[in-house]
Protein backbone atom coordinates (compact mmCIF):
# COMPACT_ATOMS: atom_id res chain seq x y z
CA UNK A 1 22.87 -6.99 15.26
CA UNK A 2 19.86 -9.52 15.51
CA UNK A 3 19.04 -7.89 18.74
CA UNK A 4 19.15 -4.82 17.45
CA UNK A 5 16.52 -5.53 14.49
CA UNK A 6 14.08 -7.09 16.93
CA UNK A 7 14.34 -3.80 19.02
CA UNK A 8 13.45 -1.80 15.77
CA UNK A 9 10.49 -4.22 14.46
CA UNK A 10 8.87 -4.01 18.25
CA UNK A 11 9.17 -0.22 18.61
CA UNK A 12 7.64 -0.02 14.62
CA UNK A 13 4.85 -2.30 15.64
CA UNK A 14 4.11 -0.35 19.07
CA UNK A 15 4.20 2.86 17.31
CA UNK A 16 2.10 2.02 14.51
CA UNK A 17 -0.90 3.33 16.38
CA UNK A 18 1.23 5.53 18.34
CA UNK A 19 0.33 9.49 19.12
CA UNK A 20 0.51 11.52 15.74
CA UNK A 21 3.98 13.12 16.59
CA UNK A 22 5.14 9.52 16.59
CA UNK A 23 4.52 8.93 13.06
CA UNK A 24 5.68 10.59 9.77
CA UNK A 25 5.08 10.38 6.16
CA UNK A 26 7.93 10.13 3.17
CA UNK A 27 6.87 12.12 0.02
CA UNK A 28 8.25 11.00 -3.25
CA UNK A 29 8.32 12.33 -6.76
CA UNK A 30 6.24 9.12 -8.54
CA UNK A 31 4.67 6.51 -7.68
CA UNK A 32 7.70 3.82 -9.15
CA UNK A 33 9.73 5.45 -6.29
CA UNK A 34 7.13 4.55 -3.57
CA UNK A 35 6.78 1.36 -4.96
CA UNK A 36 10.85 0.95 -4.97
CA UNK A 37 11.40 2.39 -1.38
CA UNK A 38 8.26 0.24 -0.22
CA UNK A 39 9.68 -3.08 -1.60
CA UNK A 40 13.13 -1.86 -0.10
CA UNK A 41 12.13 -1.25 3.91
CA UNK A 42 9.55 -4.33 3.93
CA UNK A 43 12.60 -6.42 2.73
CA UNK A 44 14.66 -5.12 5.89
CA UNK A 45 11.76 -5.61 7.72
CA UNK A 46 10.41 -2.25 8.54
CA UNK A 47 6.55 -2.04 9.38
CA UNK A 48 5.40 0.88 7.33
CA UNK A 49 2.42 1.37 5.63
CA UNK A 50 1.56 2.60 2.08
CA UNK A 51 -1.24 5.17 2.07
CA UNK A 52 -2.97 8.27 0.69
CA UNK A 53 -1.56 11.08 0.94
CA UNK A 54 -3.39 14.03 3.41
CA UNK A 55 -5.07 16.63 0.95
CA UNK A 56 -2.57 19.68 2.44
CA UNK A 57 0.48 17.37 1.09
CA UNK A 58 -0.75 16.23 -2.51
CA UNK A 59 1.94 16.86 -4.65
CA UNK A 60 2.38 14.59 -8.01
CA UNK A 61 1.98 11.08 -6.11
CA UNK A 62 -0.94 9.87 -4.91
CA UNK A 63 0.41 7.69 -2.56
CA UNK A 64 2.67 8.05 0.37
CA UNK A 65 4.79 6.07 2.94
CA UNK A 66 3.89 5.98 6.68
CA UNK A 67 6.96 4.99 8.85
CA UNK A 68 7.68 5.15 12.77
CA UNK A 69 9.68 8.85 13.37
CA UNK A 70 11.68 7.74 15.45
CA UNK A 71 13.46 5.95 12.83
CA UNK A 72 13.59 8.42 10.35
CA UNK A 73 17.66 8.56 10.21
CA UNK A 74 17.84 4.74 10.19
CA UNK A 75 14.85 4.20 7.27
CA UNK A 76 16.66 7.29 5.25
CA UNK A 77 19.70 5.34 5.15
CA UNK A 78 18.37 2.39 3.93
CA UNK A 79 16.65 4.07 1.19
CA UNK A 80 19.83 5.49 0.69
CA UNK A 81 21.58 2.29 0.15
CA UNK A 82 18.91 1.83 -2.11
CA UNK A 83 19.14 4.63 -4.61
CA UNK A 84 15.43 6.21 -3.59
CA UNK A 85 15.19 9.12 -0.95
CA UNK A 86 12.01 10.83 -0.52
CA UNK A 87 11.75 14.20 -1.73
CA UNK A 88 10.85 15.30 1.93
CA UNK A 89 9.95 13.98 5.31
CA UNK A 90 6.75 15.63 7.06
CA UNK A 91 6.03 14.48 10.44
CA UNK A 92 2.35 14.05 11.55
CA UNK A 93 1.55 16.79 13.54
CA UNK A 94 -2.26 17.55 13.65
CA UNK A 95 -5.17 15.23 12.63
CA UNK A 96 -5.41 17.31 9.27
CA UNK A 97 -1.81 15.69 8.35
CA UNK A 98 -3.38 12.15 8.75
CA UNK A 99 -3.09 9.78 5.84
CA UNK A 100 -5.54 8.73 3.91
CA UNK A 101 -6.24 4.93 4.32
CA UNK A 102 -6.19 3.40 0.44
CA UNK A 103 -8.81 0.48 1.80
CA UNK A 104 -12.32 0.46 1.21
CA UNK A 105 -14.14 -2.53 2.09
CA UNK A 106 -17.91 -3.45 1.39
CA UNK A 107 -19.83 -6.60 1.72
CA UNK A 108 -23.27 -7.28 -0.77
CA UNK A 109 -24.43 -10.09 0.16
CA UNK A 110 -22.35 -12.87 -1.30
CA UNK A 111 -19.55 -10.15 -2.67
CA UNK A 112 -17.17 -8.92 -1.31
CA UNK A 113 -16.30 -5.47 -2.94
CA UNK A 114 -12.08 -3.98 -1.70
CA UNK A 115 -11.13 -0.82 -3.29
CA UNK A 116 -7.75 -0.02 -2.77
CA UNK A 117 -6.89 3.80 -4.34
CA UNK A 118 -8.66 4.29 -7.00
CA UNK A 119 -9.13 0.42 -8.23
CA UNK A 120 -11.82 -2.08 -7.22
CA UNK A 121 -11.79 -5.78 -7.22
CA UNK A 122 -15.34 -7.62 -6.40
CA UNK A 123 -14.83 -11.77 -5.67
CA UNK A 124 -17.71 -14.00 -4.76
CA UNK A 125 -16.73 -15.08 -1.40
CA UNK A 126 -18.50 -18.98 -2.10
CA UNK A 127 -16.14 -19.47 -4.73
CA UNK A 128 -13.28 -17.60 -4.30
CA UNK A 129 -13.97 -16.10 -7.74
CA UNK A 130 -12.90 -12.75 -9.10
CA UNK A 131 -16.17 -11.03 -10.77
CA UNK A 132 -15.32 -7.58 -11.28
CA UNK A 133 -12.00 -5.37 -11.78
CA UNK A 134 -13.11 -1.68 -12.66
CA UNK A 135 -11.92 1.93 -11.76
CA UNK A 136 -8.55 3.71 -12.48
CA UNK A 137 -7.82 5.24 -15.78
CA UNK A 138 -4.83 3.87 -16.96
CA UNK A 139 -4.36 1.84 -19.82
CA UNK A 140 -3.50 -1.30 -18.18
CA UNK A 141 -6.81 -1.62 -16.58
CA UNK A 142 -8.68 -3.38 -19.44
CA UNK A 143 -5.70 -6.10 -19.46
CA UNK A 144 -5.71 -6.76 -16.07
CA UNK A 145 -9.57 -7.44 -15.77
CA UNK A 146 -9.15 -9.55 -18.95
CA UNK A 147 -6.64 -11.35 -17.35
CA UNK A 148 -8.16 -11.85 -13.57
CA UNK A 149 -11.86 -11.83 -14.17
CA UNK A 150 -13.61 -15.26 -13.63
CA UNK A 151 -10.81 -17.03 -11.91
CA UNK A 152 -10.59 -17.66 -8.25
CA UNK A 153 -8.07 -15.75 -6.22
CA UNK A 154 -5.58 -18.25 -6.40
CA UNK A 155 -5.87 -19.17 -10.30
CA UNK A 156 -5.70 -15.28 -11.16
CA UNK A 157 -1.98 -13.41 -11.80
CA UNK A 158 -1.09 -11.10 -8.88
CA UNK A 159 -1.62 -7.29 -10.82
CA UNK A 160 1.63 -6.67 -9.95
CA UNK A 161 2.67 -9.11 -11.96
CA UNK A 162 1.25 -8.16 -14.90
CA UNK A 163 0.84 -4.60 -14.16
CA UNK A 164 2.66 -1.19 -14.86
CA UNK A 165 1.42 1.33 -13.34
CA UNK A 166 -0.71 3.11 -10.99
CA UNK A 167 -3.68 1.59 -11.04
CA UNK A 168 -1.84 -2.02 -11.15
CA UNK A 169 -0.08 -1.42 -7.96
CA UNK A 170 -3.74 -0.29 -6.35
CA UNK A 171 -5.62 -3.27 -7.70
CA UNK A 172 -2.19 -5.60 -6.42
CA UNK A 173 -3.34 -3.50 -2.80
CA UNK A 174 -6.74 -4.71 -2.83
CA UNK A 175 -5.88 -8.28 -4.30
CA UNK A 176 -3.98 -8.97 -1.22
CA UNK A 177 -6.88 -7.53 1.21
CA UNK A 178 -9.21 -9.57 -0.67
CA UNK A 179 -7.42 -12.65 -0.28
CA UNK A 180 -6.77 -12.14 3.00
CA UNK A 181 -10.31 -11.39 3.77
CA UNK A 182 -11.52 -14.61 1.86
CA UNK A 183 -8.87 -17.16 3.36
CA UNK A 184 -9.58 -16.28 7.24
């Protein structure tokens, strides 16, 4: 079986970048059920990606999941196991049907600004040090900058930790890009 799961992380990681045809994008119902089915293939080691969904798609959930086509049948099963199957399965077929990449990334001068969805999170790149949570709308926001703001990347709670929705999984998005950014 071992050989098998090394076949199926290569041809993910080849394909990532693949032709459109090669990729496709699950649609769910709400945003817990992305978040469920995410946590689900990463922890049997898929390589999908988590992104915005093309405008011709939009539905209820602003977020999709990007996986390898190919493995459609094998990733539905899984999710099956699981208790979370998309509502539907739309391959890419035309650049119009391209997801929309959550990441956002701007350097001012010291700062480093990620905005992942809707949320932003602005660190000082000297210190590490978390300056600035804003965006979203929901009511966690407040909390979570209360609870992040002026401790360094490492002191602060991941969002998803202390986070419940939405805008907690987006800021978690950009907490991880920022840290990886800042520990390079």
């Amino acid at each position: 079986m071992a050989f098998f799961d090394v076949f199926k992380r290569r041809h993910a990681e080849s394909s990532a970048g693949g032709a459109p045809g090669d990729r496709g994008l699950l649609i769910f119902e709400n945003t817990s059920e992305v978040i469920q089915a995410e946590r689900a293939l990463k922890a049997k080691g898929w390589e999908i990606r988590v992104m915005g969904p093309p405008p011709e798609i939009r539905s209820g959930c602003d977020l999709v999941i990007e996986i390898p086509l190919i493995e459609e049948l094998d990733i539905l099963r899984t999710l099956q196991k699981d208790g979370v199957l998309p509502r539907e399965v739309v391959p890419v077929t035309s650049p119009l049907l391209k997801p929309v990449d959550l990441f956002k990334v701007k350097e001012l001068d010291r700062y480093l600004m990620v905005r992942a969805a809707n949320m932003k999170l602005t660190v000082d790149r000297n210190t590490s040090t978390i300056v600035n949570v804003s965006g979203g709308g929901c009511p966690d926001v407040p909390y979570l900058a209360q609870e992040m703001v002026g401790k360094t990347l490492m002191e602060a709670p991941g969002p998803r930790e202390i986070g419940h929705t939405l805008c907690g999984y987006a800021l978690q998005l950009a907490y991880e890009e920022a840290m990886r950014r800042c520990t390079q």
